[in-house]
N, C-alpha and C. Protein backbone atom coordinates (compact mmCIF):
# COMPACT_ATOMS: atom_id res chain seq x y z
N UNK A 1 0.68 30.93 -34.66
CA UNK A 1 -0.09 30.08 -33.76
C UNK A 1 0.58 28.72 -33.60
N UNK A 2 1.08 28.08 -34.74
CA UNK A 2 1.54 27.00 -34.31
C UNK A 2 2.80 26.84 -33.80
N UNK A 3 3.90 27.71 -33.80
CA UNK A 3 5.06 28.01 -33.21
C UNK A 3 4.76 28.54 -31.80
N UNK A 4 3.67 29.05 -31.46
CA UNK A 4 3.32 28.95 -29.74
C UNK A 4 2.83 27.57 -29.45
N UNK A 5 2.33 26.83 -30.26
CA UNK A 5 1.87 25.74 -29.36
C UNK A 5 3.18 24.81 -29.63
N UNK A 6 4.23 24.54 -30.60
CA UNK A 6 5.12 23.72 -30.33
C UNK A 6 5.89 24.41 -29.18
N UNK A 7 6.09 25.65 -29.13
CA UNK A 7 6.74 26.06 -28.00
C UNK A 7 6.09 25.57 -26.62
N UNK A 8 4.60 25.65 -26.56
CA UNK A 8 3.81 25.21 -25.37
C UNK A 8 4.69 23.77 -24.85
N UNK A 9 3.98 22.78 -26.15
CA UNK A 9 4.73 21.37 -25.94
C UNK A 9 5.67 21.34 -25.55
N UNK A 10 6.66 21.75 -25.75
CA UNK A 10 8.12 22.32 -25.25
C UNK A 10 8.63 22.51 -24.18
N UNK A 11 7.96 23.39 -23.91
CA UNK A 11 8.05 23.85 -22.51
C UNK A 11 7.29 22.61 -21.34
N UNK A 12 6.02 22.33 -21.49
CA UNK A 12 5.67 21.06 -20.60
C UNK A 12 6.61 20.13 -20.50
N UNK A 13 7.02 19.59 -21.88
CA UNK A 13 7.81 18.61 -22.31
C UNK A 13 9.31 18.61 -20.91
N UNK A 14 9.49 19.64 -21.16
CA UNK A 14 11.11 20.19 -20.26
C UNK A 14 10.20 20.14 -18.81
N UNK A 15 9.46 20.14 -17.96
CA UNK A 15 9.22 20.32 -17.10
C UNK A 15 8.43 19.59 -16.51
N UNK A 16 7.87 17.91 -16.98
CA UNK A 16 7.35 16.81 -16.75
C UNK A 16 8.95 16.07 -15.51
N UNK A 17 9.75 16.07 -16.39
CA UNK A 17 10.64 15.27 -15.44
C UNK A 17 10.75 15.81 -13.96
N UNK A 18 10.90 17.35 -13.75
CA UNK A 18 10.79 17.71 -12.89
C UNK A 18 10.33 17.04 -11.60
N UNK A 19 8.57 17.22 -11.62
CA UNK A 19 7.74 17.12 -10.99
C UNK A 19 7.52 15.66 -10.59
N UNK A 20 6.98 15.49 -9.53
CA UNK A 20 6.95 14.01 -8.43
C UNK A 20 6.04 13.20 -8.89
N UNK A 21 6.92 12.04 -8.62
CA UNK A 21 5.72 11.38 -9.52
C UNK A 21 5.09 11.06 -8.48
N UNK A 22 4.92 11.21 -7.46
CA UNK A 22 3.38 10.77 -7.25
C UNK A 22 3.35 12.35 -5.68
N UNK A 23 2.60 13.34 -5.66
CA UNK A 23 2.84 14.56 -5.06
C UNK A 23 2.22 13.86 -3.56
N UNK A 24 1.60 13.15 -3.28
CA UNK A 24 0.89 13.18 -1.72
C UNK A 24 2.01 12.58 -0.78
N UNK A 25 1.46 13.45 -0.08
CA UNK A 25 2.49 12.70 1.31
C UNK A 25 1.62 12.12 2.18
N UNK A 26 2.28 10.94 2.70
CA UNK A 26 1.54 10.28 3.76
C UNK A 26 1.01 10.73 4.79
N UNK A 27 0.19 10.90 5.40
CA UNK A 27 -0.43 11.60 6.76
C UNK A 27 -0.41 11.35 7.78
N UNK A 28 0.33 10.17 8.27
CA UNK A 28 0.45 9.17 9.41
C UNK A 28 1.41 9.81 9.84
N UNK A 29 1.75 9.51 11.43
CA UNK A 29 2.99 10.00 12.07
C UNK A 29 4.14 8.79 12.50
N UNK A 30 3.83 7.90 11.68
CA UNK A 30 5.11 7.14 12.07
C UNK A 30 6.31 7.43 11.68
N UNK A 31 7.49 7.49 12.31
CA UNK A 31 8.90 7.46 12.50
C UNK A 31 9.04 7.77 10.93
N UNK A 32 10.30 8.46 10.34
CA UNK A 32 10.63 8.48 8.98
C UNK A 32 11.39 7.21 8.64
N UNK A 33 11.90 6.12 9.40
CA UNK A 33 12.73 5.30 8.88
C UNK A 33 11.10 4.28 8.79
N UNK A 34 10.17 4.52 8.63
CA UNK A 34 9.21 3.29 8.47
C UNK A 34 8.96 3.79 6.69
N UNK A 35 8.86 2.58 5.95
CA UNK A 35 8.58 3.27 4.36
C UNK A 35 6.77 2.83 4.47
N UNK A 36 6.44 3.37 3.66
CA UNK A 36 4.85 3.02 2.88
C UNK A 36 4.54 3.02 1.67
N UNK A 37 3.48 2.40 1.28
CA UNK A 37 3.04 2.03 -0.36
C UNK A 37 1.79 1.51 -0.36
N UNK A 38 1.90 1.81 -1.40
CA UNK A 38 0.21 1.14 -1.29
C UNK A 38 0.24 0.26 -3.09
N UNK A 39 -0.61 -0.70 -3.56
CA UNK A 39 -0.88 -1.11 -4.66
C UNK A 39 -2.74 -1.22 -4.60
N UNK A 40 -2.30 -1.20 -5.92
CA UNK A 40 -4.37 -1.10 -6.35
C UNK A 40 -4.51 -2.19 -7.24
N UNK A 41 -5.26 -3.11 -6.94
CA UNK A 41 -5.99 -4.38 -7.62
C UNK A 41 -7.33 -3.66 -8.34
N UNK A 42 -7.78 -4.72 -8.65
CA UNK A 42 -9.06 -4.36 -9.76
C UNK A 42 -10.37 -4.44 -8.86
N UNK A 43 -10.18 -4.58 -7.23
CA UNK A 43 -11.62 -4.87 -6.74
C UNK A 43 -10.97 -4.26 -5.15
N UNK A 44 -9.40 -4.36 -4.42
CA UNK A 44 -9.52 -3.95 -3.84
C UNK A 44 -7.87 -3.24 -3.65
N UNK A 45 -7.36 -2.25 -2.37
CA UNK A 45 -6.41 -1.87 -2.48
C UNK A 45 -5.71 -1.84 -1.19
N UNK A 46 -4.28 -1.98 -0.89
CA UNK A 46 -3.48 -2.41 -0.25
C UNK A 46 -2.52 -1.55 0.27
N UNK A 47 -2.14 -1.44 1.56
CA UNK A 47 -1.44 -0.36 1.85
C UNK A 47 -0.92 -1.10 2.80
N UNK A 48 1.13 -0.52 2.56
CA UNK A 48 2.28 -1.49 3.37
C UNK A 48 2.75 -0.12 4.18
N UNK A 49 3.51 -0.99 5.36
CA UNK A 49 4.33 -0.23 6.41
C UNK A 49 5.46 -1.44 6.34
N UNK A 50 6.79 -0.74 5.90
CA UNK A 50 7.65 -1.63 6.34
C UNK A 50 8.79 -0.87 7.72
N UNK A 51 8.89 -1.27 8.43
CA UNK A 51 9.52 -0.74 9.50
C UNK A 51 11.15 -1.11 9.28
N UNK A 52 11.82 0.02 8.77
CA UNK A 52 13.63 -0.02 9.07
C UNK A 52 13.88 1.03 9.92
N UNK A 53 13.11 0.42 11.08
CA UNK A 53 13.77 1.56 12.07
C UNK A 53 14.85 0.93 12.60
N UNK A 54 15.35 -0.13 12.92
CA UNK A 54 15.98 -1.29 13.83
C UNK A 54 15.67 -1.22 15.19
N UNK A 55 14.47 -1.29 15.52
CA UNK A 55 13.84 -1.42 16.63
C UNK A 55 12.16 -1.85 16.58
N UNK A 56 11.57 -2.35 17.64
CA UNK A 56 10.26 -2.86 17.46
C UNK A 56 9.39 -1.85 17.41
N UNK A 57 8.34 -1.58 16.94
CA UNK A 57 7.30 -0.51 16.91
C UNK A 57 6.11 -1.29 16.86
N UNK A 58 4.99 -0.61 17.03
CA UNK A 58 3.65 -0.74 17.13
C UNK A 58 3.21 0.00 15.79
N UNK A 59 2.95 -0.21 14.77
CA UNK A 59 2.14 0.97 13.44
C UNK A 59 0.91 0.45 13.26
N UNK A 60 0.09 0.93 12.74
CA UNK A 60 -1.39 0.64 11.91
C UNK A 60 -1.48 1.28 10.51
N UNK A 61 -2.01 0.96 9.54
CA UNK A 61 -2.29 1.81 8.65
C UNK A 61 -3.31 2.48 8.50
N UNK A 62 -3.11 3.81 8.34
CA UNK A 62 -4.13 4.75 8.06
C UNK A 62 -4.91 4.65 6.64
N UNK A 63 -6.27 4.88 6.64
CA UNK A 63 -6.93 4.69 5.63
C UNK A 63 -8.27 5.91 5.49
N UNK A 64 -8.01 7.17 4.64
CA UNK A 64 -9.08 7.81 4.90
C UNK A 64 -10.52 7.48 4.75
N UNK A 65 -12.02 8.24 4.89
CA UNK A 65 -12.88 7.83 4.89
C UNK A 65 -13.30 6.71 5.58
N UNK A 66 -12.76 5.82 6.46
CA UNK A 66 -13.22 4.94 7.29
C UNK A 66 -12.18 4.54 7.95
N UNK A 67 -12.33 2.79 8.98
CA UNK A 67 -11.39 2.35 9.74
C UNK A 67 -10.14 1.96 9.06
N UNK A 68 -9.47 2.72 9.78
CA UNK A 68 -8.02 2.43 10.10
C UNK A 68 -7.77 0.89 9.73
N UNK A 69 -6.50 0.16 9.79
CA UNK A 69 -5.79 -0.96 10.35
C UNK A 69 -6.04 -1.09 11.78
N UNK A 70 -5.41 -2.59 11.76
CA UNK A 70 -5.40 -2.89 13.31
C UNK A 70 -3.67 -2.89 13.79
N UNK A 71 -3.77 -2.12 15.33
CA UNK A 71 -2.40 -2.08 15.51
C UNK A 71 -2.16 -3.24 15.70
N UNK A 72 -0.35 -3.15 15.41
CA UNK A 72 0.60 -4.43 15.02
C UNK A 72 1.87 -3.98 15.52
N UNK A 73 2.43 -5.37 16.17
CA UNK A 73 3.84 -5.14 16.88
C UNK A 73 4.49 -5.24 15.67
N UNK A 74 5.57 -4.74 15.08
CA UNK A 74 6.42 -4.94 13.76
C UNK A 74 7.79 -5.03 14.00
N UNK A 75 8.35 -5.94 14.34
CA UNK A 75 9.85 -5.74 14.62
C UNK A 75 10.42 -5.40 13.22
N UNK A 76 11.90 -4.87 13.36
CA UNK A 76 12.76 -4.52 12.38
C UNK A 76 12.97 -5.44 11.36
N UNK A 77 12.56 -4.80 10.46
CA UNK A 77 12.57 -5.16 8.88
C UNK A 77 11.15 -6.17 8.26
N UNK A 78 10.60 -5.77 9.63
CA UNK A 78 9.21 -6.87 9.13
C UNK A 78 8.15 -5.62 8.80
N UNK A 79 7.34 -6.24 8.09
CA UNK A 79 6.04 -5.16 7.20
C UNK A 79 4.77 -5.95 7.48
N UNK A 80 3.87 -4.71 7.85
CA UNK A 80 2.23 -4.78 7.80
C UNK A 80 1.22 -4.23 6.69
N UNK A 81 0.46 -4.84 6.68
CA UNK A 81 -0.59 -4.41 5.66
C UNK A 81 -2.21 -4.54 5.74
N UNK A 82 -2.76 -3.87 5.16
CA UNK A 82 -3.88 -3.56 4.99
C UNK A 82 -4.67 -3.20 4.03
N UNK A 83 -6.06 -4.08 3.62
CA UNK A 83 -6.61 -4.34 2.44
C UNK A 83 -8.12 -3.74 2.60
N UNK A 84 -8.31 -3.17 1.80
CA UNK A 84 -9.56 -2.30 1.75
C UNK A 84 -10.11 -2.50 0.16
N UNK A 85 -11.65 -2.22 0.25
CA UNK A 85 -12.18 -2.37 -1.40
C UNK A 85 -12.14 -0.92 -1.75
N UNK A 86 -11.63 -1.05 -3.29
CA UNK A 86 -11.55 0.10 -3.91
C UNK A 86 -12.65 0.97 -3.93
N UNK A 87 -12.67 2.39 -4.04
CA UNK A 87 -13.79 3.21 -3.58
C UNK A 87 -13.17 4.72 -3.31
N UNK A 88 -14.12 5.19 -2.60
CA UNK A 88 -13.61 6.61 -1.72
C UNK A 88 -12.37 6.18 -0.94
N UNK A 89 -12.13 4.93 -0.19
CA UNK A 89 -11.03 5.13 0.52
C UNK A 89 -9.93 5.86 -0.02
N UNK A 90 -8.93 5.97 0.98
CA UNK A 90 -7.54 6.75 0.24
C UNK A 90 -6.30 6.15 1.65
N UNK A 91 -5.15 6.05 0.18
CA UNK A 91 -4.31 5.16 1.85
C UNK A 91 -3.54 6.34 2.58
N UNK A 92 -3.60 6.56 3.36
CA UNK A 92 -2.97 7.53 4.08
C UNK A 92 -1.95 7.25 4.97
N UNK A 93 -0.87 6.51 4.65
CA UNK A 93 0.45 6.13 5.49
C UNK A 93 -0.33 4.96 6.39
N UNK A 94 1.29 5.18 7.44
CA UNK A 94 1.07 4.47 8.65
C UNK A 94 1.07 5.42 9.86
N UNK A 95 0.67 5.30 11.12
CA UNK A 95 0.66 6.04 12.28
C UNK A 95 1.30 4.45 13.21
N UNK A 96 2.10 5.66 14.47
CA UNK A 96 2.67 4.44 15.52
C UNK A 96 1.07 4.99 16.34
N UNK A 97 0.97 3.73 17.17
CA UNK A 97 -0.22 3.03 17.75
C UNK A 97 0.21 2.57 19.26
């Protein structure tokens, strides 16, 4: 019994690095050269669009369970954001607008 469970450990152990650290993908349809992120404070949470497309775009950020961002002109290399209180929301990328 205990030589299956160090083997168990073992085996997870070998197969943690693998796996993504973070599995969701964004749901928005903006361009692939736009990045996103989000950070979580202790009361509310934040979700970025930085645009390296080298061109101007329009994005919003998506936010499930309720409103969206407001669309925003973003020229190249400039970033938008959007602040929501922690909760059910969930950040769900950016979408062009």
């Amino acid at each position: 019994m205990r030589r299956a469970l160090t083997g168990l450990a073992l085996a997870c152990c070998a197969l943690a690095p693998a796996l993504p650290a973070h599995a969701a993908v964004p749901a928005g349809n903006a361009p692939s050269c736009v990045v996103v992120w989000q950070t979580t404070g202790t009361i509310t949470k934040t979700g970025y669009a930085r645009n390296n497309c080298g061109r101007t775009l329009r994005l919003k950020i998506i936010w499930a369970h309720g409103t969206d961002g407001e669309c925003r002109t973003v020229g190249s290399g400039g970033t938008i954001w959007s602040k929501v209180a922690r909760g059910v929301r969930t950040f769900d990328g950016a979408s062009s607008c």
